[in-house]
Protein backbone atom coordinates (compact mmCIF):
# COMPACT_ATOMS: atom_id res chain seq x y z
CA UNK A 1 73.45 49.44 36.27
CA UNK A 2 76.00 50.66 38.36
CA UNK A 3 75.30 52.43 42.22
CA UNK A 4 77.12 55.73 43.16
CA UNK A 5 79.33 55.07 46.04
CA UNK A 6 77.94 56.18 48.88
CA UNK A 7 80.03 59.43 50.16
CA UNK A 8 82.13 59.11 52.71
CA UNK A 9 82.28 61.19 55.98
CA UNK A 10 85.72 60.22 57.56
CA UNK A 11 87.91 61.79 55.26
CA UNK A 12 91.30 63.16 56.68
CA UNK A 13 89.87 66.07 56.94
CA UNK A 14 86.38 65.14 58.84
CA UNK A 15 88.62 63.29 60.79
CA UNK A 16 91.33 66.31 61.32
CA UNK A 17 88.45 68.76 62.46
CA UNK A 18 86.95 66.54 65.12
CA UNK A 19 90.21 66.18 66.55
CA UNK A 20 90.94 70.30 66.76
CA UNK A 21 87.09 70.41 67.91
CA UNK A 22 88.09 67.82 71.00
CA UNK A 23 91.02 69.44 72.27
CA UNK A 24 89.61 73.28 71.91
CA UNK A 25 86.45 71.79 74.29
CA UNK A 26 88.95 70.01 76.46
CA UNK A 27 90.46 73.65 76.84
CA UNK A 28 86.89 74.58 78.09
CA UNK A 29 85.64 71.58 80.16
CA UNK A 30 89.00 71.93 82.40
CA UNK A 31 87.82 75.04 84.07
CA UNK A 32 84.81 73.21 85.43
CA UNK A 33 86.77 73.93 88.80
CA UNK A 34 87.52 77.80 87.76
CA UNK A 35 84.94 78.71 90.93
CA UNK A 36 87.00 76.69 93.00
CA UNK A 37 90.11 78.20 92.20
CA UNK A 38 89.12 81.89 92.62
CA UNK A 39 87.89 81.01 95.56
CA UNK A 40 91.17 79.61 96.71
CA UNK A 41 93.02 82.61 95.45
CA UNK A 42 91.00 84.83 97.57
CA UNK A 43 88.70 86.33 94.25
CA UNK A 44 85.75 88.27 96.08
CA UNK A 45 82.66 86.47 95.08
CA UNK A 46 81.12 89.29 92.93
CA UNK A 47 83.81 88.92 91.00
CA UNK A 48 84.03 84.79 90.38
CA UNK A 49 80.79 84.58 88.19
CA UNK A 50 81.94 87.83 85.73
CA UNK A 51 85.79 86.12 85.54
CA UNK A 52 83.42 82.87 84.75
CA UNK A 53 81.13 84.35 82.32
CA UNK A 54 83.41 86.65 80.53
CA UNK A 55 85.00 83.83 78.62
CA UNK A 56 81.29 82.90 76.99
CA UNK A 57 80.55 86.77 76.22
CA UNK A 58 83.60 87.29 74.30
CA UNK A 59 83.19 84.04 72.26
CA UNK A 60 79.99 85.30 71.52
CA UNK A 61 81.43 88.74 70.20
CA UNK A 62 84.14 86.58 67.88
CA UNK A 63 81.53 84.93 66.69
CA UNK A 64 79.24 87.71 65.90
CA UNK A 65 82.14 90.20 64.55
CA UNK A 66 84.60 86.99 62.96
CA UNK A 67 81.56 84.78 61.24
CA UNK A 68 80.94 87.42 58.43
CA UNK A 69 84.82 87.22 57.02
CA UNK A 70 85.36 83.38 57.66
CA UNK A 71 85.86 81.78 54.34
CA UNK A 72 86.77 78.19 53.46
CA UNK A 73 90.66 80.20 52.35
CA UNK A 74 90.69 82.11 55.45
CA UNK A 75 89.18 79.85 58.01
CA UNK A 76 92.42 77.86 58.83
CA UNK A 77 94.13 80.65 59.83
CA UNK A 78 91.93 82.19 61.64
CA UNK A 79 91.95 78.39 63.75
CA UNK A 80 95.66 79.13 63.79
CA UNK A 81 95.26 82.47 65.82
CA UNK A 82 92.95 80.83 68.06
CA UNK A 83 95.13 77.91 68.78
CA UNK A 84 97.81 80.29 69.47
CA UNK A 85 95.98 82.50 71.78
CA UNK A 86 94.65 79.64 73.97
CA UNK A 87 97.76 78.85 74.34
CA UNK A 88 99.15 81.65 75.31
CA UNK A 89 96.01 82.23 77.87
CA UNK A 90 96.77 78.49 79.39
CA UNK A 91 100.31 79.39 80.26
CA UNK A 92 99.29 82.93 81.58
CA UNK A 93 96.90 81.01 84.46
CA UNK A 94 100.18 80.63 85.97
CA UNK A 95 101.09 83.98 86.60
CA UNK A 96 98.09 86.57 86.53
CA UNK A 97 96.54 86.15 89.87
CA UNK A 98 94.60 89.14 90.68
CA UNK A 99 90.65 89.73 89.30
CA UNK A 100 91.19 92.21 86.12
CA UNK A 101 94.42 90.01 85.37
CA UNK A 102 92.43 87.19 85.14
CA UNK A 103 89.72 88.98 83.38
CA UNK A 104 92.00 90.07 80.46
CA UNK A 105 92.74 85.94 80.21
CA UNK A 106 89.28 85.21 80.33
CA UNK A 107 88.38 87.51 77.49
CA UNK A 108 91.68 86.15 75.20
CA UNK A 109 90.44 83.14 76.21
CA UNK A 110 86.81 83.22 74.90
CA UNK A 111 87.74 85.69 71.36
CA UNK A 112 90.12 82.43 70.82
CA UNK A 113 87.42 79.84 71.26
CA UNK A 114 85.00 81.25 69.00
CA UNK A 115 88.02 81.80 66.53
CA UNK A 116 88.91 78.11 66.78
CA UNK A 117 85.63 76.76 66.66
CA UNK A 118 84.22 79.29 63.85
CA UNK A 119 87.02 78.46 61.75
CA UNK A 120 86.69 74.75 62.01
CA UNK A 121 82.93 75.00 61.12
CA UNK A 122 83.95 77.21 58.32
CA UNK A 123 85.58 74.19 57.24
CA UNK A 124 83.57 71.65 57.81
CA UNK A 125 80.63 72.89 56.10
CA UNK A 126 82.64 72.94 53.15
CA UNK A 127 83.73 68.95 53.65
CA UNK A 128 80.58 67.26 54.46
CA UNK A 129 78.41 65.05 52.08
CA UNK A 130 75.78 67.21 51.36
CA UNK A 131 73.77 63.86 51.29
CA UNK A 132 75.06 63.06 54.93
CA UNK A 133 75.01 65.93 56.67
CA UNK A 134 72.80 64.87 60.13
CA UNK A 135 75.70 61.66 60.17
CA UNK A 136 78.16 64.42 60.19
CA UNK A 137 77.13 67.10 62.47
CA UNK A 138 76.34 63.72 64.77
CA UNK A 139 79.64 62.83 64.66
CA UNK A 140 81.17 66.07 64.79
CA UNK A 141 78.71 66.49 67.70
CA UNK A 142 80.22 63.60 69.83
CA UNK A 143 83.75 65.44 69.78
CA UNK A 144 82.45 68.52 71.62
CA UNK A 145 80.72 66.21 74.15
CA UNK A 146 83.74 63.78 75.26
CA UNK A 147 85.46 66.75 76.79
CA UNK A 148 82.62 67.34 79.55
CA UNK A 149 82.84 63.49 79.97
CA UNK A 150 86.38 62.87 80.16
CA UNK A 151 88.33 65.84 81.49
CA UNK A 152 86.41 66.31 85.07
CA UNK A 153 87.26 63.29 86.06
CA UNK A 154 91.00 63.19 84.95
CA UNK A 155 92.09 66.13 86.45
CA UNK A 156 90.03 65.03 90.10
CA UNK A 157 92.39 62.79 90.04
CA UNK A 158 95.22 64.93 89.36
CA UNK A 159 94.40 68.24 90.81
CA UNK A 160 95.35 69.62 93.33
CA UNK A 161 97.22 67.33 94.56
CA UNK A 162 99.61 66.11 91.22
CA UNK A 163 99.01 69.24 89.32
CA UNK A 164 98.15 72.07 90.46
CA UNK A 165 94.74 74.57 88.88
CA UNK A 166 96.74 77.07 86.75
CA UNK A 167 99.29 73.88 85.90
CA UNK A 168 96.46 71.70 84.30
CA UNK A 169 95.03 74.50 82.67
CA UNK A 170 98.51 75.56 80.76
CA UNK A 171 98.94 71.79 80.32
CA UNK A 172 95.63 71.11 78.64
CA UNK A 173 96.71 74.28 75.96
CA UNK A 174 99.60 73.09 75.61
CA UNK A 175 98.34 69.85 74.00
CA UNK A 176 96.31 71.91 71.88
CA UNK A 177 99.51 73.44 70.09
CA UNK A 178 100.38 70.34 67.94
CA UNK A 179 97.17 71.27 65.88
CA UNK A 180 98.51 74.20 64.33
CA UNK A 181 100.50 71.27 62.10
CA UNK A 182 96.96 69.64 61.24
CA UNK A 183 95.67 73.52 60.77
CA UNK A 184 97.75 74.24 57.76
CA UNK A 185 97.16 70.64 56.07
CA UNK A 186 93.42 70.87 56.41
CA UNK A 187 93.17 74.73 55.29
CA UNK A 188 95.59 73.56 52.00
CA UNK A 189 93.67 70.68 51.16
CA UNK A 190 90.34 72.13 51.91
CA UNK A 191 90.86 75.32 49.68
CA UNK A 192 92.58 73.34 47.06
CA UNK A 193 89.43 70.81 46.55
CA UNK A 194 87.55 71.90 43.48
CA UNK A 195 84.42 74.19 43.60
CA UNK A 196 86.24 75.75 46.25
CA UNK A 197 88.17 78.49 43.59
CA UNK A 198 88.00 81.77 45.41
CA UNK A 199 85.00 83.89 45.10
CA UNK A 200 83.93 87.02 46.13
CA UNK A 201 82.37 87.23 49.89
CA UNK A 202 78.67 88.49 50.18
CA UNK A 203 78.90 92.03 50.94
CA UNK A 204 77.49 92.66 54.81
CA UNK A 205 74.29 93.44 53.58
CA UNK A 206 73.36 90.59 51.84
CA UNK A 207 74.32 88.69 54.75
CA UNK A 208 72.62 90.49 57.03
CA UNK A 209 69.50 89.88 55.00
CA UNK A 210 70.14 86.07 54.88
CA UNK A 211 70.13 86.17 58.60
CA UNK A 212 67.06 87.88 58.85
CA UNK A 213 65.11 85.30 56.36
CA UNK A 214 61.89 84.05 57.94
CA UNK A 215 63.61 80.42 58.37
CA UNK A 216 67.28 81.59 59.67
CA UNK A 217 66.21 83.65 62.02
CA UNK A 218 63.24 81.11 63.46
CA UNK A 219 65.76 78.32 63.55
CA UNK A 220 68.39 80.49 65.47
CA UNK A 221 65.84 81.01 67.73
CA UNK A 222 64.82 77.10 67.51
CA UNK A 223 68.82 76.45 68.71
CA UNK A 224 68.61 79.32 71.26
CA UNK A 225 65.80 77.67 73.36
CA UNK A 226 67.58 73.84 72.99
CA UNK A 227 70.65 74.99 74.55
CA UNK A 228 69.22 77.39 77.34
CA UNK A 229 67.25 74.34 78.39
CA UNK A 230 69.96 72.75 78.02
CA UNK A 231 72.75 74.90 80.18
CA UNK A 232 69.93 75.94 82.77
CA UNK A 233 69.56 72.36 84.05
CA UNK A 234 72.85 71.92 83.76
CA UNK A 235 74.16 74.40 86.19
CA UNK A 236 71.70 73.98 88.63
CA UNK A 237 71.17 70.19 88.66
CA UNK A 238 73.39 69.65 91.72
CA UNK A 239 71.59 72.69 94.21
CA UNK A 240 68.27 70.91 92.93
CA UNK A 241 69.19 67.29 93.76
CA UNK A 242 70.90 68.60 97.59
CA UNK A 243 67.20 70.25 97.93
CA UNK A 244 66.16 66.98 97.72
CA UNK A 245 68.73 65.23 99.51
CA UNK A 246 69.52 63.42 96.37
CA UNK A 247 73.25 62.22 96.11
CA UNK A 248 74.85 61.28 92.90
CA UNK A 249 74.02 64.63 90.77
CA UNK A 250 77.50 63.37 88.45
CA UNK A 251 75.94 60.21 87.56
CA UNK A 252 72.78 61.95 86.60
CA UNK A 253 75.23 63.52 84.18
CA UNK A 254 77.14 60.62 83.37
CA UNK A 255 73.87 59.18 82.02
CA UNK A 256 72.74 61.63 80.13
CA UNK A 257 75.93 62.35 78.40
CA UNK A 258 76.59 58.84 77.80
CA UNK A 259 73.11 58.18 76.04
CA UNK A 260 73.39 61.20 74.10
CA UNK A 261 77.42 60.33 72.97
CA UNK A 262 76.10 56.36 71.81
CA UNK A 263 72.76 57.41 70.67
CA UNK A 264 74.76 60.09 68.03
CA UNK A 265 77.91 56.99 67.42
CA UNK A 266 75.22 54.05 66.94
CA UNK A 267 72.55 55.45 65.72
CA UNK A 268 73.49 58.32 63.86
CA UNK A 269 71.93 57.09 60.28
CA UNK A 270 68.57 58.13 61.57
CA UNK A 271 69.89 62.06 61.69
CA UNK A 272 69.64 61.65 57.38
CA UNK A 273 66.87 58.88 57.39
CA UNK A 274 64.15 61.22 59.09
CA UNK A 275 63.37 64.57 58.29
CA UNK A 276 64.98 66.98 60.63
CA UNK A 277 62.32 69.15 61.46
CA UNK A 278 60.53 65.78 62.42
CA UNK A 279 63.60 65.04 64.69
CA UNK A 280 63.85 68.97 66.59
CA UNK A 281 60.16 68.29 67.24
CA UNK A 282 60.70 64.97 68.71
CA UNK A 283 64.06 66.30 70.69
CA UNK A 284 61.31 69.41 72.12
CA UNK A 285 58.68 67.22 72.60
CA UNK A 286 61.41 64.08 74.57
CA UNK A 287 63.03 67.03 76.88
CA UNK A 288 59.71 68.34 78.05
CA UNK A 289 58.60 64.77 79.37
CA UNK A 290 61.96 64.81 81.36
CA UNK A 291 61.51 67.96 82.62
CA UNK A 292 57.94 66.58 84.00
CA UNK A 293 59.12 63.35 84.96
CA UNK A 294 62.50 64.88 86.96
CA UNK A 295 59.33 67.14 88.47
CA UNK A 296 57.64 64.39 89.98
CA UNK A 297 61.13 62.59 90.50
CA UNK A 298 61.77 62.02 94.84
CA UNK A 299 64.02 59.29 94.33
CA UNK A 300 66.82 58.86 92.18
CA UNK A 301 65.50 55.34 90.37
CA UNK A 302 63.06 58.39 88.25
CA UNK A 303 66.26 60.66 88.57
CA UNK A 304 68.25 58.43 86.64
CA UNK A 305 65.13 57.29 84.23
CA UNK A 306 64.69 61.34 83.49
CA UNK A 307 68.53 61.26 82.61
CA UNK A 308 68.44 58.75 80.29
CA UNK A 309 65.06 60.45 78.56
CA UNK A 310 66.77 63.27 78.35
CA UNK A 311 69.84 61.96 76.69
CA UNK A 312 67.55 60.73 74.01
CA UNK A 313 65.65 63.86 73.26
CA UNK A 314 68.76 65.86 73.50
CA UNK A 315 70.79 62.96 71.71
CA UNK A 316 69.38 64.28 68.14
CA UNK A 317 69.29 67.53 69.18
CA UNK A 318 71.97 69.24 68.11
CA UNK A 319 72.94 67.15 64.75
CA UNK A 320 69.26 67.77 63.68
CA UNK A 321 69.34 71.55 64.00
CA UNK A 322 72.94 71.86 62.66
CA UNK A 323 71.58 69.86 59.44
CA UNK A 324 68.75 71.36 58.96
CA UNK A 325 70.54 74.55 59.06
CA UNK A 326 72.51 73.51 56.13
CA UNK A 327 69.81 72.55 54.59
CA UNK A 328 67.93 75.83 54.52
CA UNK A 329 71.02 77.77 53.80
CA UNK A 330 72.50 79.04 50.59
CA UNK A 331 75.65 78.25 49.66
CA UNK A 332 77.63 81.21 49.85
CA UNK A 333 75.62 81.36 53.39
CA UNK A 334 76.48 77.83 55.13
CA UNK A 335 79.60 78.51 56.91
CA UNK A 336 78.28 82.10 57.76
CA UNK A 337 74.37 80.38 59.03
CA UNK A 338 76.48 77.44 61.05
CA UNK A 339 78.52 79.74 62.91
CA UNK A 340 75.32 81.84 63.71
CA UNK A 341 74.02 78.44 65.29
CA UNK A 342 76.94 78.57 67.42
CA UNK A 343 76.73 82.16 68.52
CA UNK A 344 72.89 81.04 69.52
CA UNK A 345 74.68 77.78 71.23
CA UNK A 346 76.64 80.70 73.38
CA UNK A 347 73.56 83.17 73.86
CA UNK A 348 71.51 80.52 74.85
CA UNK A 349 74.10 78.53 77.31
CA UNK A 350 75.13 81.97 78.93
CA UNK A 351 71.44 82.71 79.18
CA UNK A 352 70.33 79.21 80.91
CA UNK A 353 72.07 79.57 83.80
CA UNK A 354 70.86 83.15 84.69
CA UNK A 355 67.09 82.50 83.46
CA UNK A 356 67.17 79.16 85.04
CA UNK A 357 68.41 80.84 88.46
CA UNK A 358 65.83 83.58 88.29
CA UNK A 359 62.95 80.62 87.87
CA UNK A 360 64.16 79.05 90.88
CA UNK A 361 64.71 82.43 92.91
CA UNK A 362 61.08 83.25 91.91
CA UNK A 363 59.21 79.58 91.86
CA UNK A 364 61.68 77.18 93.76
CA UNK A 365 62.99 74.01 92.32
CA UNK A 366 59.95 72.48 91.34
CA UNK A 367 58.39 76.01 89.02
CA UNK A 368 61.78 76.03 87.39
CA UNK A 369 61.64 72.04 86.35
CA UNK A 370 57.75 73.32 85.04
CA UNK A 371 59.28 76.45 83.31
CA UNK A 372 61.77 73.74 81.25
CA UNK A 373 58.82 71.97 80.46
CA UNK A 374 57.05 74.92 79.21
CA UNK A 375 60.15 76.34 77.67
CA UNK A 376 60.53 72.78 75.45
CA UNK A 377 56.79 73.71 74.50
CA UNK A 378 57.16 76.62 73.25
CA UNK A 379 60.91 75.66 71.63
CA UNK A 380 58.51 73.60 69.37
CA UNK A 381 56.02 75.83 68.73
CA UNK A 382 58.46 78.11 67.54
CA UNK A 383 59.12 75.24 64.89
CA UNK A 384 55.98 74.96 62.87
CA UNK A 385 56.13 76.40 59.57
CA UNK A 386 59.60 74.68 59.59
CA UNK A 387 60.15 72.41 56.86
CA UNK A 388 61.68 70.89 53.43
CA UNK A 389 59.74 73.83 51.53
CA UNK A 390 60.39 76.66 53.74
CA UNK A 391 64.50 76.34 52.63
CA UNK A 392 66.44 80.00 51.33
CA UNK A 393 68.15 77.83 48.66
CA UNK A 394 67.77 78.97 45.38
């Protein structure tokens, strides 16, 4: 008896969409010190969090209005026009100076994240073992997290003082040009493979009723509440250790980033080897126990322990929910229902930070840590009557 060979992930063009993944978050982790730049170039403060935000509400429009025409013969070239507009959006930093200036860049700059990103998932649902899929979304995973791990500290070092703001952020899209090479390979190869002949799209409709199945719909909303816990603590993670004059807020981050980066690289087999559903419930269930634990937290040895808990329940987060997407989906739907799980990625991180604000504003530090708790609670209640039986797949 022979074995089938087990599929392999890290094909040239797994491998080629990671890489254009990377360097389209690096182009987003590098304005980490956007406030401080407004602020230097005299931007009134109601203005800084719109020029801020306005990049996350127009990559939530391109996703919305782009996901429904992204096809596997399409999809490169709409990562082309992305790759081009970021580009031309890091090089106008240098120039437009004033608040609706920058607010026009802002805007290019968010339509030509979600076209980047959309169009790589496009692609990459069409590439991945469908036997493998929680190894790959892992993996895939772990290159929009080194960004927010390695580009902050890089450009400390360099900015202000080597480069200046608007300089590092036309540098960083500049880097990102080169892809347009590994663009046009990946869209060739991935439209030539066969099974992928061209067909004709699902009309509007039908797509709109895919997205409003039962089990699309509830895990969108599953993904929603993951990421607004997610961006909420995020954000406000530094004002809540300084209220409890707590140094070290980075390394809080450091941690949890680091444990949620090796936990998808070493142990990423278990994303395929346990049921998903089993996994979202255990990410819910992980993240609430941090929540409670950075609640009770005065010093930073349980600081650092709710990090590292967190980077656990988090850690199979993401690839779990991103597979099990794929698994529910139709065919003809999986590029369309994996860009939707991005667009609730956006909603939900452009969400945290405002919700998670209003629960401190309204319950000080120690409600809001209790309202994440709550919120994991009810991000896994809003799982049951998730699994294996409940998929769309005909």
């Amino acid at each position: 008896m022979h074995t089938q060979p087990k599929a392999r992930i890290f094909t040239f063009e797994f491998s080629g969409l990671c890489l254009l993944l990377f360097l389209a978050y690096c182009n987003i982790a590098v304005f980490y010190s956007l406030y401080v730049y407004l602020q230097a170039l005299g931007i009134p403060a109601s203005w800084r969090g719109l020029l801020i935000g306005a990049s996350s509400l127009a990559t939530m429009a391109g996703y919305l209005f782009a996901s429904p025409f992204l096809t596997v013969h399409n999809a490169a070239r709409a990562a082309g026009c992305g790759i081009l507009i970021l580009t031309g959006c890091g090089v106008s930093y240098l120039f437009a100076t004033s608040a609706p200036a920058l607010l026009a860049v802002r805007l290019a700059n968010g339509l030509a994240v979600a076209l980047v990103s959309a169009g790589a998932m496009t692609l990459l649902v069409a590439v991945i073992p469908p036997t493998r899929t929680g190894q790959a979304f892992g993996m895939y995973s772990v290159a929009m997290l080194l960004p927010y791990s390695l580009v902050p500290p890089v450009f400390d070092a360099l900015s202000p003082a080597v480069l200046s703001y608007p300089q590092g952020y036309a540098g960083m899209a500049l880097a990102l040009a080169p892809a347009l090479a590994v663009v046009a390979v990946l869209g060739r190869r991935v439209a030539g493979r066969e099974g992928h002949a061209p067909a004709r799209r699902p009309a509007l409709a039908q797509m709109a009723r895919n997205a409003r199945k039962r089990p699309v719909a509830q895990l969108l909303a599953v993904n929603a509440v993951y990421y607004l816990n997610f961006a909420s603590l995020f954000f406000l993670a530094k004002s809540l250790f300084l209220s409890r004059g707590l140094d070290h807020a980075g390394v809080f981050f450091s941690l949890q980033m680091s444990c949620m980066i090796l936990l998808r690289i070493f142990a990423n087999r278990v994303f395929d080897a346990v049921p998903k559903i089993r996994l979202i419930r255990f990410c819910y269930l992980v993240t609430a126990g941090a929540f409670l634990l950075l609640y009770f937290a005065r010093g930073l040895t349980f600081a650092f322990a709710a990090a590292l808990l967190l980077g656990v329940g988090m850690g199979v987060g993401s690839p779990s929910l991103n597979a099990f997407m794929y698994e529910l989906s139709e065919p003809a739907y999986r590029g369309l229902n994996a860009n939707l799980m991005m667009l609730s990625l956006q909603s939900g991180s452009f969400l945290g930070p405002i919700l998670g604000g209003a629960a401190v504003a309204a319950f000080g530090y120690g409600g809001f840590l209790l309202v994440g708790a709550a919120a994991c609670l009810c991000g896994t209640a809003l799982s049951l009557g998730l699994d294996a039986k409940t998929s769309t797949v005909k």
